[in-house]
Protein backbone atom coordinates (compact mmCIF):
# COMPACT_ATOMS: atom_id res chain seq x y z
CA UNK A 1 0.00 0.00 0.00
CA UNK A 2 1.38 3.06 -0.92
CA UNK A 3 0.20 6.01 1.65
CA UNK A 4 0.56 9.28 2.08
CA UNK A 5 0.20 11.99 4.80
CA UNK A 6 -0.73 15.35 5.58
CA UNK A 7 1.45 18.53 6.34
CA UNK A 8 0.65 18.76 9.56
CA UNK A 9 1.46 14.99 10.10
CA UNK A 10 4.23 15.11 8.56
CA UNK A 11 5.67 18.04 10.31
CA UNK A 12 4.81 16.64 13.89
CA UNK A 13 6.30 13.22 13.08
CA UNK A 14 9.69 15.17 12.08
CA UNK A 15 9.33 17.42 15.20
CA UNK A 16 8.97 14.04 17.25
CA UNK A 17 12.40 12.53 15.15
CA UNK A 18 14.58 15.75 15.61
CA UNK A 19 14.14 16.03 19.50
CA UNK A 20 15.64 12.35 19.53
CA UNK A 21 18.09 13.19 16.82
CA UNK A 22 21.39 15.20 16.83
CA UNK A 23 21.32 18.54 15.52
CA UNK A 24 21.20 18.50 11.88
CA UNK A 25 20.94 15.04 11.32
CA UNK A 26 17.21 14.86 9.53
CA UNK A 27 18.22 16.80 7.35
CA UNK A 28 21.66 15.02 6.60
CA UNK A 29 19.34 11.62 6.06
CA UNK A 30 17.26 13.44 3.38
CA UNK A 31 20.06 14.98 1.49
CA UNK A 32 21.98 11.83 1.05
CA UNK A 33 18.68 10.33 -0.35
CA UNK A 34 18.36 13.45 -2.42
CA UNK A 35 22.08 12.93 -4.02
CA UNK A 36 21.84 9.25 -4.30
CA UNK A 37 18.92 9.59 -6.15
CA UNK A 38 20.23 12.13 -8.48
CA UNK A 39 23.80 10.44 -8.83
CA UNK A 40 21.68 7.47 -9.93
CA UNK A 41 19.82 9.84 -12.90
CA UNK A 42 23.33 11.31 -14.05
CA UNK A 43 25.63 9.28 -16.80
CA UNK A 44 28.58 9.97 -14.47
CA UNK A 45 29.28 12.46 -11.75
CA UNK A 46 32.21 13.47 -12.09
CA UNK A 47 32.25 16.35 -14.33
CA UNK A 48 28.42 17.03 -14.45
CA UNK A 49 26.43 20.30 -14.49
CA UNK A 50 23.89 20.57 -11.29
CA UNK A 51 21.79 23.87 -10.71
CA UNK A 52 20.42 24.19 -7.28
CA UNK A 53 17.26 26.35 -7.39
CA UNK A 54 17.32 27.14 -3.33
CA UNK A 55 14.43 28.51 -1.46
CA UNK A 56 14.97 30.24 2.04
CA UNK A 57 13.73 27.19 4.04
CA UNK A 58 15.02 23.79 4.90
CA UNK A 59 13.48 22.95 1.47
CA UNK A 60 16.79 25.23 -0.10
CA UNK A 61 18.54 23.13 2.33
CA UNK A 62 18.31 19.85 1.35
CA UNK A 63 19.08 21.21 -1.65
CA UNK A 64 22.42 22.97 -1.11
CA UNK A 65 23.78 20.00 1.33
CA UNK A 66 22.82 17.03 -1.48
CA UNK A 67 24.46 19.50 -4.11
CA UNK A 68 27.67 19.16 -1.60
CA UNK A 69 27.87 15.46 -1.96
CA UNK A 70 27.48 15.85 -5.38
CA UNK A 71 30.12 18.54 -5.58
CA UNK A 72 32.58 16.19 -3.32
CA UNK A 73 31.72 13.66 -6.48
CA UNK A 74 33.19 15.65 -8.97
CA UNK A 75 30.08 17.43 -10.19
CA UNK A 76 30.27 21.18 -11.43
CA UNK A 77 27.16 22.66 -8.78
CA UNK A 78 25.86 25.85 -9.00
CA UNK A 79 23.35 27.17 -6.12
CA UNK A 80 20.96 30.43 -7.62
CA UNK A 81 19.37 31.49 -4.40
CA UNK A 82 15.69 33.23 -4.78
CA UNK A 83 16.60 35.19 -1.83
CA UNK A 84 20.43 35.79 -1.30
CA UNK A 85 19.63 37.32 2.25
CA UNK A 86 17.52 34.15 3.55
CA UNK A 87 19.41 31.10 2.07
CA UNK A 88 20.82 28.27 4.74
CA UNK A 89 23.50 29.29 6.01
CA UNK A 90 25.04 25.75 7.23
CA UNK A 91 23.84 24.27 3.28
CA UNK A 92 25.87 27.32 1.89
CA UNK A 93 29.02 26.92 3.71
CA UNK A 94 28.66 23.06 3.00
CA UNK A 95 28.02 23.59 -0.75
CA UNK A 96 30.94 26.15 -0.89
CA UNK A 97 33.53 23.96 0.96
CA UNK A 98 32.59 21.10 -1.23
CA UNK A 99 33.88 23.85 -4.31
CA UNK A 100 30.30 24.64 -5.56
CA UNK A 101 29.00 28.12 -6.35
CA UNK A 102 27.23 30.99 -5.49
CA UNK A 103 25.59 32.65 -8.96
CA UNK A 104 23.40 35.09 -9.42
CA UNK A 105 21.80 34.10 -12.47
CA UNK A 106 20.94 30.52 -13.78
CA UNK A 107 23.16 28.89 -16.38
CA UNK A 108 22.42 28.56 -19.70
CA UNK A 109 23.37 24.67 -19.40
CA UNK A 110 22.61 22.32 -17.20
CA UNK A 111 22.56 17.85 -16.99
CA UNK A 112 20.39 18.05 -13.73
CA UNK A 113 18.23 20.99 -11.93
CA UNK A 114 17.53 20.48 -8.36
CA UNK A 115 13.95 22.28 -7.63
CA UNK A 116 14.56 23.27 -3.79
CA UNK A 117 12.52 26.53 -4.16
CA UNK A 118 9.29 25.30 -1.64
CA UNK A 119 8.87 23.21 0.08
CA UNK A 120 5.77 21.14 0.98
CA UNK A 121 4.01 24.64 3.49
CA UNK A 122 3.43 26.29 0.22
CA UNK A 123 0.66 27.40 -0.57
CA UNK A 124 -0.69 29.03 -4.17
CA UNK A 125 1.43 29.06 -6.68
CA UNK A 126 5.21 30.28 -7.23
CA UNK A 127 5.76 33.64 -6.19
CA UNK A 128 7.11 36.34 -9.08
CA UNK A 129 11.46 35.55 -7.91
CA UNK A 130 11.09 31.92 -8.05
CA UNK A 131 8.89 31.53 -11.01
CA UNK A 132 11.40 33.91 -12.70
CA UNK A 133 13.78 30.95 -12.04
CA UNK A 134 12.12 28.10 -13.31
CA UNK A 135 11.68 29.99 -16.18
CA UNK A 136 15.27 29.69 -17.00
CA UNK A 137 15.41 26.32 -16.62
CA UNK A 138 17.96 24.88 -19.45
CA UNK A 139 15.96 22.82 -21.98
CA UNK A 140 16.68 18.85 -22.31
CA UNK A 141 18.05 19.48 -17.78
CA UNK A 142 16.85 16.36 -15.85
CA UNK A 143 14.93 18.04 -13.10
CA UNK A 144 14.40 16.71 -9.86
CA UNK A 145 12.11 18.32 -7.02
CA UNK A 146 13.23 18.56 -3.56
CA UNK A 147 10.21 16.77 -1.97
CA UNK A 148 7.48 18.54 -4.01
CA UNK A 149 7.44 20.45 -7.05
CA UNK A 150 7.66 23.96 -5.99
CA UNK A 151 3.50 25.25 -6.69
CA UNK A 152 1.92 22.15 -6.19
CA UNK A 153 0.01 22.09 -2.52
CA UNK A 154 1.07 19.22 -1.01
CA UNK A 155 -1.91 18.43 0.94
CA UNK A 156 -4.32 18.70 -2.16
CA UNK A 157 -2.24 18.23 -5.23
CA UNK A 158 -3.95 21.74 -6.42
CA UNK A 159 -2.11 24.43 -8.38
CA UNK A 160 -3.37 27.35 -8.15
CA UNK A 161 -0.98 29.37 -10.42
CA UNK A 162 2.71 28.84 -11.81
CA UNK A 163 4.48 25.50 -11.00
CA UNK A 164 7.68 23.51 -11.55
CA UNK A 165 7.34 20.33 -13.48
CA UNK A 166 9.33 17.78 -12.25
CA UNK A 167 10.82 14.81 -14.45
CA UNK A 168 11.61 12.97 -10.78
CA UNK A 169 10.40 14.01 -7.53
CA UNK A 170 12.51 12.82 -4.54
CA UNK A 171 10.19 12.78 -1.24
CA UNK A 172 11.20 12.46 2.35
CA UNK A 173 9.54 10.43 5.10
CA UNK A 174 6.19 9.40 3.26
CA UNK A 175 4.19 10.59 0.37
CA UNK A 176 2.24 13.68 0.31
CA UNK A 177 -1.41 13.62 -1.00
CA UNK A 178 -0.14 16.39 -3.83
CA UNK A 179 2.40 13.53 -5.30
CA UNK A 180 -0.74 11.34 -5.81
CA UNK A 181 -3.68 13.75 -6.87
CA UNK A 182 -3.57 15.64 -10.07
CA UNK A 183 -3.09 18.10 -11.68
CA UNK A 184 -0.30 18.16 -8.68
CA UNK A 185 0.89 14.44 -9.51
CA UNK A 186 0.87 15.24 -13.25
CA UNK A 187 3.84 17.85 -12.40
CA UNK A 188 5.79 15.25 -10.17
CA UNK A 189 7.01 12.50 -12.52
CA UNK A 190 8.26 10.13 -11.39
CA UNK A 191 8.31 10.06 -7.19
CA UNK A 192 11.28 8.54 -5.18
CA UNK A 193 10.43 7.75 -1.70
CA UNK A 194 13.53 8.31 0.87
CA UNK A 195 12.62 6.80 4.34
CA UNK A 196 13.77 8.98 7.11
CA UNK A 197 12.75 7.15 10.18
CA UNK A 198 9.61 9.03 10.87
CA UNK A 199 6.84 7.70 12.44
CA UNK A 200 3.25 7.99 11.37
CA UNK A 201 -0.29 7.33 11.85
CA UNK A 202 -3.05 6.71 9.29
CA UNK A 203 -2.55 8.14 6.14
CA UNK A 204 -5.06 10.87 4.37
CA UNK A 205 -4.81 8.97 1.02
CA UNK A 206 -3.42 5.76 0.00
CA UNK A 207 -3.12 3.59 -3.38
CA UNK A 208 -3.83 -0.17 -3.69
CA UNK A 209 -0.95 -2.03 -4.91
CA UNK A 210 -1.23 -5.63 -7.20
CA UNK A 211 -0.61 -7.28 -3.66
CA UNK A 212 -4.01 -5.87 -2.10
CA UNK A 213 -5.72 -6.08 -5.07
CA UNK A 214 -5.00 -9.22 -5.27
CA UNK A 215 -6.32 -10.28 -1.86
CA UNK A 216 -9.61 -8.63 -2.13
CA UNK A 217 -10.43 -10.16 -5.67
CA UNK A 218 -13.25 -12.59 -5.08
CA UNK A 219 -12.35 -16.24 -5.93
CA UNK A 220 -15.14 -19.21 -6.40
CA UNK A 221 -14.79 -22.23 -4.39
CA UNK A 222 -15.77 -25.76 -5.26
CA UNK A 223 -19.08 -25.56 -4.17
CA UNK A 224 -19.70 -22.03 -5.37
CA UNK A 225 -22.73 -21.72 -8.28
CA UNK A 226 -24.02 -18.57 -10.18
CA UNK A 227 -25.75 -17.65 -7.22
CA UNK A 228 -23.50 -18.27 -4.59
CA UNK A 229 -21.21 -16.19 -6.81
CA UNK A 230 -23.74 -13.28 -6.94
CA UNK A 231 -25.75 -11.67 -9.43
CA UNK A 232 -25.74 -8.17 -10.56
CA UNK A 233 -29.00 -6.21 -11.81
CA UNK A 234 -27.96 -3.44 -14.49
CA UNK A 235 -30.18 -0.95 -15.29
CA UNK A 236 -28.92 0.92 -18.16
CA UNK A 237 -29.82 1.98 -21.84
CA UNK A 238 -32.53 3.72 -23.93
CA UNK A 239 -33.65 4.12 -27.67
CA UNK A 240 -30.81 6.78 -27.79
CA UNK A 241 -27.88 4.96 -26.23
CA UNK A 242 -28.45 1.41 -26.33
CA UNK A 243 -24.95 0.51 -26.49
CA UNK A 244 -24.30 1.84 -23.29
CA UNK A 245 -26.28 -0.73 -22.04
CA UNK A 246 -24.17 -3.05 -24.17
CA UNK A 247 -20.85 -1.75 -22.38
CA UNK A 248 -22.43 -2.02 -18.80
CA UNK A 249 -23.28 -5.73 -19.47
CA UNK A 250 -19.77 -6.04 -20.96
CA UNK A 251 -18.01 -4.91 -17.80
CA UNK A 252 -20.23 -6.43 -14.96
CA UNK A 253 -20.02 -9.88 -17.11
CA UNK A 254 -16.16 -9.35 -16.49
CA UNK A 255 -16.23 -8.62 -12.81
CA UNK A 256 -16.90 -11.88 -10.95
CA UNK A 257 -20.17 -12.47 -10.18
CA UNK A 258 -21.82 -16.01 -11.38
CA UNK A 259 -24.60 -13.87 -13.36
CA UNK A 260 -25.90 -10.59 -14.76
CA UNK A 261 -29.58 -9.26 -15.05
CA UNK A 262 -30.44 -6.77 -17.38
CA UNK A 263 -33.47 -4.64 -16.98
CA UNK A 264 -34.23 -1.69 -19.86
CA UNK A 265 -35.14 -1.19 -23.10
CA UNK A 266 -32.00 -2.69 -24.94
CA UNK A 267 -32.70 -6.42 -24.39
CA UNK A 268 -31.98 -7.26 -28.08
CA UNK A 269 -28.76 -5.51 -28.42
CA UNK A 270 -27.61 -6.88 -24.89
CA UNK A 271 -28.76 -10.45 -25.54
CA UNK A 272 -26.92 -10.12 -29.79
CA UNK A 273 -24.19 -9.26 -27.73
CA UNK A 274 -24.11 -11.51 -24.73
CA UNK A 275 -26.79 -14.20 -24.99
CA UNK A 276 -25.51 -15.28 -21.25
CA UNK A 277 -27.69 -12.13 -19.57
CA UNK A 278 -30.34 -12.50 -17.53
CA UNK A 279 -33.56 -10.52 -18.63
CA UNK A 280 -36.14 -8.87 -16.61
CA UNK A 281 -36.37 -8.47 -13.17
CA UNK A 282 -35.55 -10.81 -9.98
CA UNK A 283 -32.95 -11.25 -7.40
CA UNK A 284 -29.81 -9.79 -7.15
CA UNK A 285 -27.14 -8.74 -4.74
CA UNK A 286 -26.06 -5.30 -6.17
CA UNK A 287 -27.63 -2.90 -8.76
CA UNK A 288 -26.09 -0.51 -11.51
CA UNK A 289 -28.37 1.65 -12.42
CA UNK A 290 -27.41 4.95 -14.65
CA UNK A 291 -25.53 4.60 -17.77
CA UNK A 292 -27.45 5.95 -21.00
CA UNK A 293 -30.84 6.52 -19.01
CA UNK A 294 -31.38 9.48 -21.00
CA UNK A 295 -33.87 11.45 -19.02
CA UNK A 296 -37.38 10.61 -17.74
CA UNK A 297 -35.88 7.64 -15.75
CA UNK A 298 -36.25 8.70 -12.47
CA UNK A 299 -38.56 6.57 -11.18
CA UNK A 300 -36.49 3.79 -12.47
CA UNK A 301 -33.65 4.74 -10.05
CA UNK A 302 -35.88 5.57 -7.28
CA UNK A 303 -37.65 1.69 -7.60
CA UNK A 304 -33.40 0.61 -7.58
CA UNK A 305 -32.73 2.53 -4.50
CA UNK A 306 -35.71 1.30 -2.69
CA UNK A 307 -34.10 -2.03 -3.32
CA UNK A 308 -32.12 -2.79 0.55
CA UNK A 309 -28.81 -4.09 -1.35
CA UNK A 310 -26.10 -2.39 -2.62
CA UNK A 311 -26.58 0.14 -5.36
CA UNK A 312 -23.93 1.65 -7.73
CA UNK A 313 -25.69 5.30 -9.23
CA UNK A 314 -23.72 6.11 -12.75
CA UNK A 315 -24.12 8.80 -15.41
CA UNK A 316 -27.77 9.58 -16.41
CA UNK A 317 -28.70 8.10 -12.88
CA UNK A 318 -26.80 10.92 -10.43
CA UNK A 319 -29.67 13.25 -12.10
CA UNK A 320 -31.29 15.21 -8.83
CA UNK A 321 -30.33 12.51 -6.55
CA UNK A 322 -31.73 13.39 -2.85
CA UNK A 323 -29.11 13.71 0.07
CA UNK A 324 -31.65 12.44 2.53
CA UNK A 325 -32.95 9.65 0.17
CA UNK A 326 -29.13 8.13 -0.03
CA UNK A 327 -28.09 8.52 3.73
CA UNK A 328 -31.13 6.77 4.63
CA UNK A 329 -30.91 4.30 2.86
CA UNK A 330 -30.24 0.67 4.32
CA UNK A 331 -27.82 -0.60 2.50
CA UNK A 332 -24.28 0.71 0.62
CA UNK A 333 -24.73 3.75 -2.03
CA UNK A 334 -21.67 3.73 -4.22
CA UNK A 335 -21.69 6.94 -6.92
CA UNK A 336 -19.27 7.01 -9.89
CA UNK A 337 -19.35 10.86 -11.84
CA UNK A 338 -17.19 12.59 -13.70
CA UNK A 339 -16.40 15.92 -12.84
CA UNK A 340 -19.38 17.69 -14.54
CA UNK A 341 -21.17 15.32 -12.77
CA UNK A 342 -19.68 15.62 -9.04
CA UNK A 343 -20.00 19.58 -10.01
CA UNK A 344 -24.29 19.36 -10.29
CA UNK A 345 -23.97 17.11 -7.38
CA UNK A 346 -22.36 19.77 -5.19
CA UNK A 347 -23.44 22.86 -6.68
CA UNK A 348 -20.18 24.00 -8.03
CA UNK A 349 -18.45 24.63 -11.15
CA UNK A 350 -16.76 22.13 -13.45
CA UNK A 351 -13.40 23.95 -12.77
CA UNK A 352 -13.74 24.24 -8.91
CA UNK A 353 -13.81 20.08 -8.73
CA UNK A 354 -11.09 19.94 -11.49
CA UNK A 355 -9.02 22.03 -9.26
CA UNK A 356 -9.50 20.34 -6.21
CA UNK A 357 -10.49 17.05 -6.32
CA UNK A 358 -9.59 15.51 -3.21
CA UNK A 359 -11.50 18.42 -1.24
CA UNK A 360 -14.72 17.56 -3.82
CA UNK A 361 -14.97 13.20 -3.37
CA UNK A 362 -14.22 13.81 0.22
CA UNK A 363 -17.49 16.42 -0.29
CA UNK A 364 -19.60 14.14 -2.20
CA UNK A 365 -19.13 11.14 0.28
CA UNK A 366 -19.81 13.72 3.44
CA UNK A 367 -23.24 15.07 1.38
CA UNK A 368 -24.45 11.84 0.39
CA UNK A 369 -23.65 9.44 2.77
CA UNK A 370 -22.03 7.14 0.06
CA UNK A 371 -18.52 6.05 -1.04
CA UNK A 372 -17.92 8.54 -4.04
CA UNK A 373 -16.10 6.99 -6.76
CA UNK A 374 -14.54 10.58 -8.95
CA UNK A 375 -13.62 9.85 -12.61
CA UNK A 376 -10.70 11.85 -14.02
CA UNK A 377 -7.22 11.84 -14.89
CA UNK A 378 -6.33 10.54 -11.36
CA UNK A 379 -9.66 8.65 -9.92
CA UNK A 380 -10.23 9.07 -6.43
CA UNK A 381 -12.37 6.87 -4.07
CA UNK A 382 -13.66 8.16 -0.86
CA UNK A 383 -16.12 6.67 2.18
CA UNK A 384 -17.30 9.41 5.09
CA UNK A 385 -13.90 9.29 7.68
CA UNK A 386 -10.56 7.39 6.92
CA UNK A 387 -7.93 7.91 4.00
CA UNK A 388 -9.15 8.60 0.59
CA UNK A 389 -8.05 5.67 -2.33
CA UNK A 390 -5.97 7.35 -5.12
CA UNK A 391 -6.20 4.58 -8.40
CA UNK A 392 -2.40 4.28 -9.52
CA UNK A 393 -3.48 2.49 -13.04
CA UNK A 394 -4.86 3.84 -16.24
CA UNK A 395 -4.03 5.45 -19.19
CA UNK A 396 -4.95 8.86 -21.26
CA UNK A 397 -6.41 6.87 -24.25
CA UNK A 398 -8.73 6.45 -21.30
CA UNK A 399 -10.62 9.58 -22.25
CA UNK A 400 -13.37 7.49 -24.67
CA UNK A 401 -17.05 7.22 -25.00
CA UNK A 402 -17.96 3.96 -22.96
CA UNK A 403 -15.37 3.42 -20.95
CA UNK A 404 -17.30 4.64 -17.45
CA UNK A 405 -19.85 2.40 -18.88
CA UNK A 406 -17.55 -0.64 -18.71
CA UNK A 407 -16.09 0.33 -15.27
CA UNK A 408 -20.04 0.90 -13.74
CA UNK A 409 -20.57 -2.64 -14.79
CA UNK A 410 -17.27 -4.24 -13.56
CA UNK A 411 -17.42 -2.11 -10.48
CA UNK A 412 -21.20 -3.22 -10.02
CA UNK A 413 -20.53 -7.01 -10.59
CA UNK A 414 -17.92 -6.62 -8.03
CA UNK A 415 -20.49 -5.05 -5.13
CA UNK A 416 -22.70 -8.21 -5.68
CA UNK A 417 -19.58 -11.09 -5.03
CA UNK A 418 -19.79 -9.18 -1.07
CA UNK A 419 -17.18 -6.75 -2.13
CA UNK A 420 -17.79 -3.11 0.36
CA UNK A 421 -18.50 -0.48 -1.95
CA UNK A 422 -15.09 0.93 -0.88
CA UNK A 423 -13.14 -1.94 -2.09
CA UNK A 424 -15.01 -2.61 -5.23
CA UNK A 425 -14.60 0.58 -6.19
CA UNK A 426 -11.42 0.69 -5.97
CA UNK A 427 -10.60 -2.72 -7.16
CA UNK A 428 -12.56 -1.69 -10.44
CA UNK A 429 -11.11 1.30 -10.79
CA UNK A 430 -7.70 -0.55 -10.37
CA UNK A 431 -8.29 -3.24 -12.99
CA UNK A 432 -10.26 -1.05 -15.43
CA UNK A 433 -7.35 1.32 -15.24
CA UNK A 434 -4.65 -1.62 -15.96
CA UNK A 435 -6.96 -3.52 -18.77
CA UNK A 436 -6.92 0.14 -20.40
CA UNK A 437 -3.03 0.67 -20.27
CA UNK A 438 -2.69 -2.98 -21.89
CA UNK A 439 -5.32 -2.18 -24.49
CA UNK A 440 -4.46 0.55 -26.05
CA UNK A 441 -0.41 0.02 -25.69
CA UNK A 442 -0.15 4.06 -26.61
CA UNK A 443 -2.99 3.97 -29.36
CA UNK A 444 -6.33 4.72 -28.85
CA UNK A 445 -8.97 2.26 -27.92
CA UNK A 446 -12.23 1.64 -27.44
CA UNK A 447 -14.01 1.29 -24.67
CA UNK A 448 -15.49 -2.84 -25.66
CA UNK A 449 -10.90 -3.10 -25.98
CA UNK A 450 -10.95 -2.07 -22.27
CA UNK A 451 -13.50 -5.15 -21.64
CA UNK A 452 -12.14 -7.34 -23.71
CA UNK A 453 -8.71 -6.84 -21.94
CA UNK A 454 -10.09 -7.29 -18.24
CA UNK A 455 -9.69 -11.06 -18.30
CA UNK A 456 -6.03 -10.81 -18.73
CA UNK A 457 -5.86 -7.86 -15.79
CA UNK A 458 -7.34 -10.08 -13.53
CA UNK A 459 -5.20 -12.84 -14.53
CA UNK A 460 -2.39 -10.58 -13.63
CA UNK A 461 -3.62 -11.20 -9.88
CA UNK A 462 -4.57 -14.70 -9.42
């Protein structure tokens, strides 16, 4: 599981370390991660050009004392301080005794650029000096970010004006929600973790990794049957979108349970399709109900929701949905919009829940008493209290008609084998992201590809 923590707990966990510590000596663990990491990203050393971008907190500290191992390697290291007058004074004298440099400008050439401008209390974007430096960053310069990349709000991954954009982001201690959550992780790259000793307790946000996913994917016994197995009701489709019905079936066929039940107006496409689907009404253990409605439908999703088993609420379905109606109800409410969708749900703007996602699942889970599933470039899952689930898997091809279709249905299948609407949604989100990435191998797809590929991302988990 890959977790990460707050600010605050982050700072009190180092506060807790450095009174047991010797002076100095945090900060001497993270800058030898720091320069370990970015020896490791150089061809050689010896003889290479490093620009330290320092800040006037510990931040430009790590900085200037990794650019003094480096320097004591052989590497040519120049420090550019945004404020001359506040840079650390112990990571200067280091840097300089080590035969770096103080410049006042930033060179025109560089092999690696060490981002130690802010550090992980900053808040907004960069200020006027230090975006002035970023902006003379040498093109093709390997640029690593000292913790976080100097913009991006840690706790929130939001950027709320200019930002570095890191090729490698070297963190210290534990991951910060920012590094996860885009459009923050977007502008990290690729993150190194360097393990400090520090101590922490539960995480605000943490990713499944293939070893939990593969312990909560459901696995038949000898004396399962369909219905042991569970069935999944799908309520999806119209005269206008009948292949989203089609996609639904698709997914939820793929996601475990021993049978699927369609109810709608696109029986003969579903059954051309997948003659194995249930038709009409009856039993079930979980319900989809949403994709392609169109609109009209909502008695439709009221008669699901009235239903005391779990209920996953897609697309047309998240139409005018009643708070009280969902926190009332008996049994698990999973919801699965997009951000135009999560925006009519809270009564905000597209942009607002774009710009700060983790604040708006964490909203939509409070408001409706559910576990809010958020679409998007990074797809967040989030139950009222306890760390929020950021999906690690996926691709930008992504971005097709269908493909929430596919992961309603897979996500849906995977309520009714007993999965908690937490973990099934972020076990679907997890495999629909990875079947994705293997479909389209950097081409587009469509969104049946991303079906047709789950087998094989399951397989990877047996």
């Amino acid at each position: 599981m890959r977790t990460a923590y707050s600010v605050e707990t982050v700072r009190a966990a180092e506060r807790e370390l450095i009174a047991r510590l010797p002076e100095g000596a945090l900060m001497q663990r993270a800058a030898a991660g720091l320069a370990a990491v970015c020896a490791g990203l150089l061809r050689k050393v010896y003889g290479a050009r490093v620009v330290l971008l320092v800040g006037p907190g510990d931040n430009g500290g790590d900085a200037l004392y990794a650019g003094a191992r480096l320097a004591r390697r052989g590497a040519g290291v120049t420090a550019v301080a945004m404020d001359p007058e506040r840079i650390h004074g112990g990571g200067l004298r280091a840097l300089l005794a080590a035969g770096g440099r103080l410049a006042d400008g930033v060179p025109a050439r560089a092999d690696l650029v060490l981002d130690g401008l802010v550090g992980i209390g900053g808040r907004g974007g960069l200020r006027p000096a230090a975006a002035a430096l970023v902006e003379r960053i040498p093109a093709g310069a390997v640029v690593v970010a000292v913790d976080l990349p100097s913009g991006v709000d840690a706790d929130t991954g939001e950027v709320a004006g200019a930002a570095v954009r890191a090729d490698v982001t070297v963190t210290f201690g534990a991951y910060k929600p920012g590094l996860l959550i885009d459009p923050g992780a977007s502008r990290a790259g690729v993150v190194r973790l360097v393990d400090i000793g520090l101590s922490l307790p539960e995480p605000e946000a943490e990713a499944l990794q293939d070893a939990e996913v593969a312990a909560l994917l459901p696995v038949p016994t000898a004396s399962s049957d369909k219905y042991r197995r569970g069935v999944v009701g799908v309520v999806a489709g119209s005269a206008q979108y009948p292949g989203a019905a089609v996609l639904a079936v698709s997914g939820a066929l793929r996601g475990g349970a021993g049978a699927v039940r369609y109810v709608g107006p696109a029986a003969d496409a579903v059954l051309a399709r997948y003659p194995e689907t249930l038709i009409g009404r009856g039993r079930v253990q979980a319900w989809v109900v949403g994709p392609g409605l169109g609109s009209g439908r909502a008695a439709e999703v009221a008669e699901v929701l009235a239903d005391p088993v779990p209920v996953l609420v897609d697309a047309d379905g998240l139409r005018g949905l009643d708070p009280e109606v969902l926190r009332d109800r008996p049994a698990p409410t999973l919801l699965t919009p997009h951000a135009g969708e999560a925006a009519a749900l809270l009564g905000a703007s597209r942009q607002q829940v774009e710009a700060a996602r983790l604040t708006s699942v964490r909203a939509l889970a409070a408001k409706y008493g559910a576990v809010a599933l958020l679409k998007g470039s990074t797809t967040l899952v989030a139950a009222a209290g306890g760390p929020v689930r950021v999906n690690p898997t996926g691709t930008p091809w992504l971005a097709t008609a269908g493909s929430g279709d596919v992961l309603s249905g897979l996500t849906g299948s995977l309520l009714a084998t007993g999965l908690d609407a937490l973990d099934a949604a972020s076990v679907g989100a997890y495999l629909h992201g990875l079947a994705a990435r293997r479909a389209a191998s950097g081409a587009p797809l469509l969104a049946q590809h991303i079906a047709d590929s789950l087998p094989e991302a399951w397989r990877q988990h047996p």
